[in-house]
C-alpha atoms as a PDB file:
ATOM      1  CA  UNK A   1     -18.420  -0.479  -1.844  1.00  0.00           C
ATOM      2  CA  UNK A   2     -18.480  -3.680  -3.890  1.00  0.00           C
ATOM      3  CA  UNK A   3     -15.664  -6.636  -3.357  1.00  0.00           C
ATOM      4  CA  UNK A   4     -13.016  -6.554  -5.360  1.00  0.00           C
ATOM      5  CA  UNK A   5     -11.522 -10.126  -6.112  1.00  0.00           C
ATOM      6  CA  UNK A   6      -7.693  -9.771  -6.918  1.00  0.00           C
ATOM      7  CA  UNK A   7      -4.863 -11.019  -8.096  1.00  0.00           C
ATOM      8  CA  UNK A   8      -4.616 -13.630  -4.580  1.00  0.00           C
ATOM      9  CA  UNK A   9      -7.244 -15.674  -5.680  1.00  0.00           C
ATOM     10  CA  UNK A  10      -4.676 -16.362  -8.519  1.00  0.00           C
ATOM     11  CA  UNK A  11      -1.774 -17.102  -7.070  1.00  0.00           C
ATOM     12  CA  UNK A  12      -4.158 -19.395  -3.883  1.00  0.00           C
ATOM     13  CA  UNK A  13      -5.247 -21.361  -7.044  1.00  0.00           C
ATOM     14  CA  UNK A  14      -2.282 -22.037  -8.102  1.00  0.00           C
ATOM     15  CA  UNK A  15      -0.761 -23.215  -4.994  1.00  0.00           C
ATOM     16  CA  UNK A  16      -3.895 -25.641  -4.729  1.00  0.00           C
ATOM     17  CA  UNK A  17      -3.248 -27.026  -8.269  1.00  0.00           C
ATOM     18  CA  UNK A  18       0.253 -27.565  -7.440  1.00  0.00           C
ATOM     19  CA  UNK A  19      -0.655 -29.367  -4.112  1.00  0.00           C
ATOM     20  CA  UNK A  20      -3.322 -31.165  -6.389  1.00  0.00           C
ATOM     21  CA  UNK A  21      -0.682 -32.627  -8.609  1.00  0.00           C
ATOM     22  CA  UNK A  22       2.097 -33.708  -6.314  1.00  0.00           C
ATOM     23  CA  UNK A  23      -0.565 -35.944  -4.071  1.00  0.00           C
ATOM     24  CA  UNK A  24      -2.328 -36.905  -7.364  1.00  0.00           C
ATOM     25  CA  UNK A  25       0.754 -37.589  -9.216  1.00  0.00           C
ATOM     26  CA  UNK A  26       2.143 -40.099  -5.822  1.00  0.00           C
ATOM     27  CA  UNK A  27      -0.676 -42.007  -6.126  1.00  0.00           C
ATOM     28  CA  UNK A  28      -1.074 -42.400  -9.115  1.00  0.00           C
ATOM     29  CA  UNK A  29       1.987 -42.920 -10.601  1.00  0.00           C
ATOM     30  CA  UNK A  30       2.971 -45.134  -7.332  1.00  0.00           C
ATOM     31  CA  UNK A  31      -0.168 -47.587  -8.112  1.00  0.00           C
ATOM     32  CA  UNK A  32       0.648 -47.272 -12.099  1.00  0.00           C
ATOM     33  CA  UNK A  33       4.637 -48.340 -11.886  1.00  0.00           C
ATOM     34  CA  UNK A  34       3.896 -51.404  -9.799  1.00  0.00           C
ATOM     35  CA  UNK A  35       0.623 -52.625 -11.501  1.00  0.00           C
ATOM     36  CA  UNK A  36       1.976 -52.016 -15.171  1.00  0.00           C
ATOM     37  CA  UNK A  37       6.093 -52.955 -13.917  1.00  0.00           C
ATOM     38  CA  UNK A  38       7.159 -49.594 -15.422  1.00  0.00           C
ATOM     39  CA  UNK A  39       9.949 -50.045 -13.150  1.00  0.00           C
ATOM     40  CA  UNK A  40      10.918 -52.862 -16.313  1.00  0.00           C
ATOM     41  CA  UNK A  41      10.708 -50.906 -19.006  1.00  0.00           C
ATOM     42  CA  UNK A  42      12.445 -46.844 -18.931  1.00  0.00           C
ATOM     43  CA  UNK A  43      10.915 -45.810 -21.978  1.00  0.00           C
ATOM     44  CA  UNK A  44       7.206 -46.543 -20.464  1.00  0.00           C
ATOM     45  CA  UNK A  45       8.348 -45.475 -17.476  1.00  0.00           C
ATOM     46  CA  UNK A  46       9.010 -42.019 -19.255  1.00  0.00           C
ATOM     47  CA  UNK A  47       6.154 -41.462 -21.424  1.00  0.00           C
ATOM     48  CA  UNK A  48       3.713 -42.470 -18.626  1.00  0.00           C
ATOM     49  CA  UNK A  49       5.498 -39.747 -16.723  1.00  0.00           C
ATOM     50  CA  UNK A  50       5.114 -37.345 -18.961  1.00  0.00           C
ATOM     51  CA  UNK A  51       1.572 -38.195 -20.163  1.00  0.00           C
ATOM     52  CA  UNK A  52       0.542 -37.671 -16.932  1.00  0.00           C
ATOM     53  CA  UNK A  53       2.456 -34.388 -16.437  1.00  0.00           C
ATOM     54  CA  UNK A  54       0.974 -33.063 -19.723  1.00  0.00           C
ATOM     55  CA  UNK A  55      -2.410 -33.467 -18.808  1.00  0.00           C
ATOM     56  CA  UNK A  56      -2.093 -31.895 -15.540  1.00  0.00           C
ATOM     57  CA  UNK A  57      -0.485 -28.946 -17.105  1.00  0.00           C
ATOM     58  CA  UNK A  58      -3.723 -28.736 -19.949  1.00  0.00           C
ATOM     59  CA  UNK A  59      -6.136 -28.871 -17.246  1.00  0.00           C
ATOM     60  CA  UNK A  60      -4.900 -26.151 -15.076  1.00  0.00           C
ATOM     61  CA  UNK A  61      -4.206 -23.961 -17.507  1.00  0.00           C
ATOM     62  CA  UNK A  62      -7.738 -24.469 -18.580  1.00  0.00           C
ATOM     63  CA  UNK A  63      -8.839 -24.106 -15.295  1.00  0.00           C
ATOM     64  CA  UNK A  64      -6.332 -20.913 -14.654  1.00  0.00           C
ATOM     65  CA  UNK A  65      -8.034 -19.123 -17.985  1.00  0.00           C
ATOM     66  CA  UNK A  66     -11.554 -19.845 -16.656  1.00  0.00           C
ATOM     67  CA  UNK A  67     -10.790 -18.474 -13.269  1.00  0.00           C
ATOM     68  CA  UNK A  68      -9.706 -15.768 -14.786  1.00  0.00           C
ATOM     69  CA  UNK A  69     -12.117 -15.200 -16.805  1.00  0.00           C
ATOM     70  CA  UNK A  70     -14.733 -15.665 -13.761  1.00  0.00           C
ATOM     71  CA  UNK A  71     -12.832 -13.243 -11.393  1.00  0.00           C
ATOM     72  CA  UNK A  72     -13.155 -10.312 -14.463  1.00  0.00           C
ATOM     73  CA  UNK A  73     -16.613 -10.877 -14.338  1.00  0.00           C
ATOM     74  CA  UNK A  74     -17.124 -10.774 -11.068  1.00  0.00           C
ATOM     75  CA  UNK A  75     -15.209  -7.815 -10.506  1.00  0.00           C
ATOM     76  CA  UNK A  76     -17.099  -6.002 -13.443  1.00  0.00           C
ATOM     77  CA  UNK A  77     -20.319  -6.557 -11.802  1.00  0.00           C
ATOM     78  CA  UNK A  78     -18.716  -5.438  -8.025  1.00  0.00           C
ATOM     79  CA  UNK A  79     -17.939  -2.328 -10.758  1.00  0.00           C
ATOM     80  CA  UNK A  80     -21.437  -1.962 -11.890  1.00  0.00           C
ATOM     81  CA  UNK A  81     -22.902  -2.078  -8.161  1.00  0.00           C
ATOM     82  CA  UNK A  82     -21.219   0.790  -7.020  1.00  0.00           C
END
């Protein structure tokens, strides 16, 4: 009768990393336009934005994998227990 970690864990992680990146991103970005006057230049404006967007996307899919890979494990050794 060993737990069995499923697919919620997933999805609850994902809906954290999400949350994650919008307050993150408000902040962030919000302190970033008005020291730096990206609000001057568009084309900074733009690559700052999506800088920023592409690194949050790298880490949680790094993140996602290793959850993954953490929740098989755990699961094999629920497996093994019983």
């Amino acid at each position: 009768m060993g737990v069995h970690i499923s697919e919620t864990t997933v999805h609850v992680f994902l809906f954290k990393a999400f949350i994650y990146f919008i307050i993150t991103s408000s902040v962030c970005v919000g302190i970033t336009i008005l020291l730096w006057q990206l609000h001057k230049y568009p084309s900074a404006f733009i690559s700052t934005l999506a800088g920023y967007f592409a690194t949050h996307v790298i880490m949680m899919v790094i993140e996602y994998r290793k959850l993954k890979a953490d929740i098989k494990v755990i699961n094999e050794l629920s497996a093994d227990k019983e």
